[in-house]
N, C-alpha and C. Protein backbone atom coordinates (compact mmCIF):
# COMPACT_ATOMS: atom_id res chain seq x y z
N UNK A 1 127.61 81.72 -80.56
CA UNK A 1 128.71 80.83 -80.25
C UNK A 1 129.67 80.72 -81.45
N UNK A 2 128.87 80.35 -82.51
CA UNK A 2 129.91 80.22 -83.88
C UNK A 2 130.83 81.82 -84.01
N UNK A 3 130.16 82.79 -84.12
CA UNK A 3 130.67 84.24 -84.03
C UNK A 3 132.02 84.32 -83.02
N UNK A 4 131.63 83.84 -81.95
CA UNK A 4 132.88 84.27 -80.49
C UNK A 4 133.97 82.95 -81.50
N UNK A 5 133.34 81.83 -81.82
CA UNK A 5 134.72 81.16 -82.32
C UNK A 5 135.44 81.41 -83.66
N UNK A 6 135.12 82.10 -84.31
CA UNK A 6 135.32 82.69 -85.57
C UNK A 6 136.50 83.98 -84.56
N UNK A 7 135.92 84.46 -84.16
CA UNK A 7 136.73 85.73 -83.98
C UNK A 7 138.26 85.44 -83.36
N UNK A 8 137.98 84.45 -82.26
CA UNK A 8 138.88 83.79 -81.47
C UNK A 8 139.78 83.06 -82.68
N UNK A 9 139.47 82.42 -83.25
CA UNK A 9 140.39 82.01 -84.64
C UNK A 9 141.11 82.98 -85.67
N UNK A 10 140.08 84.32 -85.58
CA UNK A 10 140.73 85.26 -86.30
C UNK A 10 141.70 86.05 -85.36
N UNK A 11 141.90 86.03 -84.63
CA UNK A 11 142.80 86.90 -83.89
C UNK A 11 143.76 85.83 -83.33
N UNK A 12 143.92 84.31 -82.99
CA UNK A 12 144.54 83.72 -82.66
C UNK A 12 145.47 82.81 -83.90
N UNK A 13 144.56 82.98 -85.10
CA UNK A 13 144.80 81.99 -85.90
C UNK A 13 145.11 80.26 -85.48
N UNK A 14 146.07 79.39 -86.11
CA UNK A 14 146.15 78.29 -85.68
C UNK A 14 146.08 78.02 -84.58
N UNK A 15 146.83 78.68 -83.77
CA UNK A 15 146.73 78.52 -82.64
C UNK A 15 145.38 77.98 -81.93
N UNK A 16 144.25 78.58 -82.15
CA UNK A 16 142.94 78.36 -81.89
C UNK A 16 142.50 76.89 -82.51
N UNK A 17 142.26 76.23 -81.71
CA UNK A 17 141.88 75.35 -82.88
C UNK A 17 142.55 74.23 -83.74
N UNK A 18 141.80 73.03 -84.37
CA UNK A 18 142.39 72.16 -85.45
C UNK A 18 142.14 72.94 -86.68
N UNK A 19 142.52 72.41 -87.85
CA UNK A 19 142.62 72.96 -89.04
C UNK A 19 140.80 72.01 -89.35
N UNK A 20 140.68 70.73 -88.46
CA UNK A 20 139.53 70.11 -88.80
C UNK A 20 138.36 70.75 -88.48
N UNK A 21 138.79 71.21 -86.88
CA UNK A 21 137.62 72.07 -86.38
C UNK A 21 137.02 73.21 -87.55
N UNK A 22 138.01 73.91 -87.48
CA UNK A 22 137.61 74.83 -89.05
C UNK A 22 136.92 74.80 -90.02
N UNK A 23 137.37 73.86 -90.60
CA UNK A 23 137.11 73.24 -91.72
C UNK A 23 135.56 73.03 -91.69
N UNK A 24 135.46 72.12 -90.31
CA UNK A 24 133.92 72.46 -90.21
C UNK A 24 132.88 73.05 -90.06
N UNK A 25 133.60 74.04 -89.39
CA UNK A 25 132.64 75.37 -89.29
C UNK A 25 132.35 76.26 -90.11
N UNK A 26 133.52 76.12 -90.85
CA UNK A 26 133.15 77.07 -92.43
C UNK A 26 132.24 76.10 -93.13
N UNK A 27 132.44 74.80 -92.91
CA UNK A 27 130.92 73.79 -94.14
C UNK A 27 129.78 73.93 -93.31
N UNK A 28 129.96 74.55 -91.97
CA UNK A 28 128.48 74.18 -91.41
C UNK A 28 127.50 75.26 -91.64
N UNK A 29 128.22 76.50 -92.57
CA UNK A 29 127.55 77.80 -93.13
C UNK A 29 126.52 77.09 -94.40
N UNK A 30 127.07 76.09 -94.90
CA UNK A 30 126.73 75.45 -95.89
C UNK A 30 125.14 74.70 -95.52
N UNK A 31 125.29 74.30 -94.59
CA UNK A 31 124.58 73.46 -94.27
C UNK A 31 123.36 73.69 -94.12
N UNK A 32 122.13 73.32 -94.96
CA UNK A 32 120.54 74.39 -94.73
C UNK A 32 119.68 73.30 -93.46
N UNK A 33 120.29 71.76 -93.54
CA UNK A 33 119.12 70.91 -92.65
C UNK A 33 118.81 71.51 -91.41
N UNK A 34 119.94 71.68 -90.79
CA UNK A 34 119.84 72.27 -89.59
C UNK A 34 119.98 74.11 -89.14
N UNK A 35 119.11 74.49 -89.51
CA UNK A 35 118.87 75.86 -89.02
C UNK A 35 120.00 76.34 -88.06
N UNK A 36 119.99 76.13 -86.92
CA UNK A 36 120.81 76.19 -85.70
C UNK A 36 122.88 75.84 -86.05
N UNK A 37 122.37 75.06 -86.66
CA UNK A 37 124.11 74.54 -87.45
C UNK A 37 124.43 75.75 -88.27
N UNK A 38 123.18 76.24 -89.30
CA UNK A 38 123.33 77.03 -90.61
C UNK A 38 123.99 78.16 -89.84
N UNK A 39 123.10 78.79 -88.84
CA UNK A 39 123.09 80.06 -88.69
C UNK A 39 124.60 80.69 -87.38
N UNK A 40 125.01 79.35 -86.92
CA UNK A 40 126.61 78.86 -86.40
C UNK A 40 127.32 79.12 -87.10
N UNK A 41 127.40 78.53 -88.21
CA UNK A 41 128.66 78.18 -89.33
C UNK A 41 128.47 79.68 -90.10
N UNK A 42 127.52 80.74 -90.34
CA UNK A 42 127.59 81.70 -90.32
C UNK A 42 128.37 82.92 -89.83
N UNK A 43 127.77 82.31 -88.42
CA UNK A 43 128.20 83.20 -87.58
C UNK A 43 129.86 83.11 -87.26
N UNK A 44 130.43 82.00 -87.17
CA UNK A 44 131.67 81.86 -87.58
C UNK A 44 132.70 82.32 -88.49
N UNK A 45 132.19 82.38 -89.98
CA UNK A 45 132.30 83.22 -90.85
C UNK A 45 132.60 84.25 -90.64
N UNK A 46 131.44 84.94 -89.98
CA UNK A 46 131.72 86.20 -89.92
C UNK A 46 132.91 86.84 -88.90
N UNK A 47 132.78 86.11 -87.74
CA UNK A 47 133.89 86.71 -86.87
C UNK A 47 135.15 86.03 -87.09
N UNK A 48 135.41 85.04 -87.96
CA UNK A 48 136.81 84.92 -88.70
C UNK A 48 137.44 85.66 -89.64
N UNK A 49 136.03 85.95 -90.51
CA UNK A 49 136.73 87.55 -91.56
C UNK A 49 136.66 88.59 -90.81
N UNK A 50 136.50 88.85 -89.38
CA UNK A 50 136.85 90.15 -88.29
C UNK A 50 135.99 91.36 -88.12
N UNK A 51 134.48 91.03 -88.94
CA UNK A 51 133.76 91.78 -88.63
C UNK A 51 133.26 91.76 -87.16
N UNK A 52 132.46 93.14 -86.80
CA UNK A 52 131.94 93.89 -85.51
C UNK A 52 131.31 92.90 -84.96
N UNK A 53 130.60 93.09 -84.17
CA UNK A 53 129.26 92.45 -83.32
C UNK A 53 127.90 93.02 -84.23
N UNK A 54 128.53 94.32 -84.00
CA UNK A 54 126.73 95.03 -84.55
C UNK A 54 126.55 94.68 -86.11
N UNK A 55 127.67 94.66 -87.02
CA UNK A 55 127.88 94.10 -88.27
C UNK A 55 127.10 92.87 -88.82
N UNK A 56 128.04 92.24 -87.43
CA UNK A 56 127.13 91.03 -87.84
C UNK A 56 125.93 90.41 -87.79
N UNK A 57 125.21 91.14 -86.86
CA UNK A 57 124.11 90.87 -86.38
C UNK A 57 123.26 91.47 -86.67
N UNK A 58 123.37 92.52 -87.59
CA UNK A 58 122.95 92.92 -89.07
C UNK A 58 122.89 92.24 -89.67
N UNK A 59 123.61 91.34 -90.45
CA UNK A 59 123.66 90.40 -91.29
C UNK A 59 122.71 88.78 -90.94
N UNK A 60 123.31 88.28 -89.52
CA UNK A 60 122.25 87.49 -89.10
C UNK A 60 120.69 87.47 -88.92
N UNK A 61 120.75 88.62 -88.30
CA UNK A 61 119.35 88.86 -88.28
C UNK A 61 118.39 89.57 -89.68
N UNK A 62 119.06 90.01 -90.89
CA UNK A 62 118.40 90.46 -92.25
C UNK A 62 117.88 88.48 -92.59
N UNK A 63 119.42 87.97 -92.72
CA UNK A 63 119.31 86.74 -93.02
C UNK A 63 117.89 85.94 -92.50
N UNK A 64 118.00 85.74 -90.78
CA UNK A 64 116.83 85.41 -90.73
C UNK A 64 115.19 85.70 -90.98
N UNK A 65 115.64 87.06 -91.33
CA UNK A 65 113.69 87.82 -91.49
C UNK A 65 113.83 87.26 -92.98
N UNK A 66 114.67 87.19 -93.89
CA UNK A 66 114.22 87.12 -95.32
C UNK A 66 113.80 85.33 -95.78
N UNK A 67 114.75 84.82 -94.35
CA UNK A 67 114.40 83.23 -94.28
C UNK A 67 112.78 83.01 -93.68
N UNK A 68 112.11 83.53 -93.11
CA UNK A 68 110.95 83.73 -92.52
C UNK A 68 110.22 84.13 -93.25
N UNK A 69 110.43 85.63 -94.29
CA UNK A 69 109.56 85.96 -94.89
C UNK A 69 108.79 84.87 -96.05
N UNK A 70 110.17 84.17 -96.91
CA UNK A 70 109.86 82.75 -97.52
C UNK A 70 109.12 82.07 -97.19
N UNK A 71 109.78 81.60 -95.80
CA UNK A 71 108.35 80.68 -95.65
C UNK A 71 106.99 80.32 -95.38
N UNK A 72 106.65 81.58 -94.84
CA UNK A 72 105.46 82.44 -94.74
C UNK A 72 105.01 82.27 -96.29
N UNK A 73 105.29 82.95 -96.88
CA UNK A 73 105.01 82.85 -98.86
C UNK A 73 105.04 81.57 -99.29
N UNK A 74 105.78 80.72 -98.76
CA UNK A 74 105.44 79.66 -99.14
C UNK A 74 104.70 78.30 -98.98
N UNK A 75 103.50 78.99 -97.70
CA UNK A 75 102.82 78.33 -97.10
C UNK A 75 101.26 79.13 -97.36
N UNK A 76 101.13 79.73 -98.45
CA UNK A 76 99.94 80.41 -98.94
C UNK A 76 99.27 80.10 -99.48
N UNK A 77 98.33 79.46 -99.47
CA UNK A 77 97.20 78.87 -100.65
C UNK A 77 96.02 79.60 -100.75
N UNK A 78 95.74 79.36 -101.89
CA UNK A 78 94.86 80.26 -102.39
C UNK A 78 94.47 79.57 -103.88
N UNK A 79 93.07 79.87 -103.80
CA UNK A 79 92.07 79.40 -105.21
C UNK A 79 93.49 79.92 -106.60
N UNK A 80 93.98 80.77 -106.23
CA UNK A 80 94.62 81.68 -107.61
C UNK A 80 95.94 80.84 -107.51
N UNK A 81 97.11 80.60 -106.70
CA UNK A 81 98.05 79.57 -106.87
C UNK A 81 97.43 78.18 -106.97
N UNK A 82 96.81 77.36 -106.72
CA UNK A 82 96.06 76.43 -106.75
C UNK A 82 95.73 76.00 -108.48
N UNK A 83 95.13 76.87 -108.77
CA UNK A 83 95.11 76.89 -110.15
C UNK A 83 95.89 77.13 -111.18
N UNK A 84 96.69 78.25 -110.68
CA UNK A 84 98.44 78.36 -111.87
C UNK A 84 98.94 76.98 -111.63
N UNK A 85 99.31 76.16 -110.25
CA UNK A 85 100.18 75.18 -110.22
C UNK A 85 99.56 73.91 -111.21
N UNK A 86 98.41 73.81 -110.83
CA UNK A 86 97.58 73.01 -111.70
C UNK A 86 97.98 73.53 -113.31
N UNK A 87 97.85 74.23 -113.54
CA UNK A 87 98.12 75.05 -115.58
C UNK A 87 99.42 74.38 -115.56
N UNK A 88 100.42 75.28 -114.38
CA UNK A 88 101.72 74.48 -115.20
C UNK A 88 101.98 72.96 -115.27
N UNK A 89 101.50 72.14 -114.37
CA UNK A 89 101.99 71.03 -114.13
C UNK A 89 101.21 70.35 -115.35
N UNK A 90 99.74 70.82 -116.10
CA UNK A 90 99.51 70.06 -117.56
C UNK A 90 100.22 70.59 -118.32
N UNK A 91 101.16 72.06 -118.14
CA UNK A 91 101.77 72.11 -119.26
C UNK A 91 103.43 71.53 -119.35
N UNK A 92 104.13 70.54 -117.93
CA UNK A 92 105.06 70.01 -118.33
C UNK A 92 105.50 70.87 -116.83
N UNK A 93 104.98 71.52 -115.84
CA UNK A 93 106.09 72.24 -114.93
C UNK A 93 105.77 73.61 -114.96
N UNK A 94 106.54 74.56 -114.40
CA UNK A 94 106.77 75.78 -114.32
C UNK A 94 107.28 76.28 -115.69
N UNK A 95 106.87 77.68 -116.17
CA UNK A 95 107.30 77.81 -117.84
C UNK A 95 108.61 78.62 -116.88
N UNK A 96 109.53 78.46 -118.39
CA UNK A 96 110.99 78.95 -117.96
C UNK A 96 111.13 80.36 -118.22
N UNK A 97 112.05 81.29 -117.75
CA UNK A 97 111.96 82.49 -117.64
C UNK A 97 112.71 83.03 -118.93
N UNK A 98 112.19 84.01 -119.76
CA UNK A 98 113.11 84.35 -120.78
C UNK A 98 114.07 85.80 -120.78
């Protein structure tokens, strides 16, 4: 949906649309609470800067496997993270990267 209105704005310009409507759809790319909003305001994006279908949905769909793959990883426990988190947190946190 965000995609068809992106495109419709890019080929219509003002015409399409408030300048408010806009406005929001480009912040709703921003937006991580809502998944469904995020991946709208994306998709908007994209068919306002005038990319393809297949382009984009390349892009949406990389986006979502690498959002998935995260959280998968970040739902892993194990005796061996269990115990690093424990080390860092007596030593003040996560050590910083040099």
């Amino acid at each position: 949906m965000g995609y068809i209105r992106g495109l419709h704005r890019c080929y219509h310009g003002e015409n399409f649309g408030t300048n408010a409507e806009h406005d929001k759809w480009i912040k709703t790319a921003d937006e991580k609470r809502d998944k469904s909003l995020h991946m709208g305001g994306i998709g908007y994006r994209l068919g306002f800067e005038g990319k393809n279908a297949q382009e984009a949905m390349k892009l949406l769909a990389k986006k979502q496997f690498l959002a998935e793959i995260g959280r998968i990883g970040g739902l892993a426990k194990s005796d061996c993270k269990t115990s690093a988190v424990r080390k860092n947190a007596k030593r003040g946190g996560r050590p910083k990267k040099v």
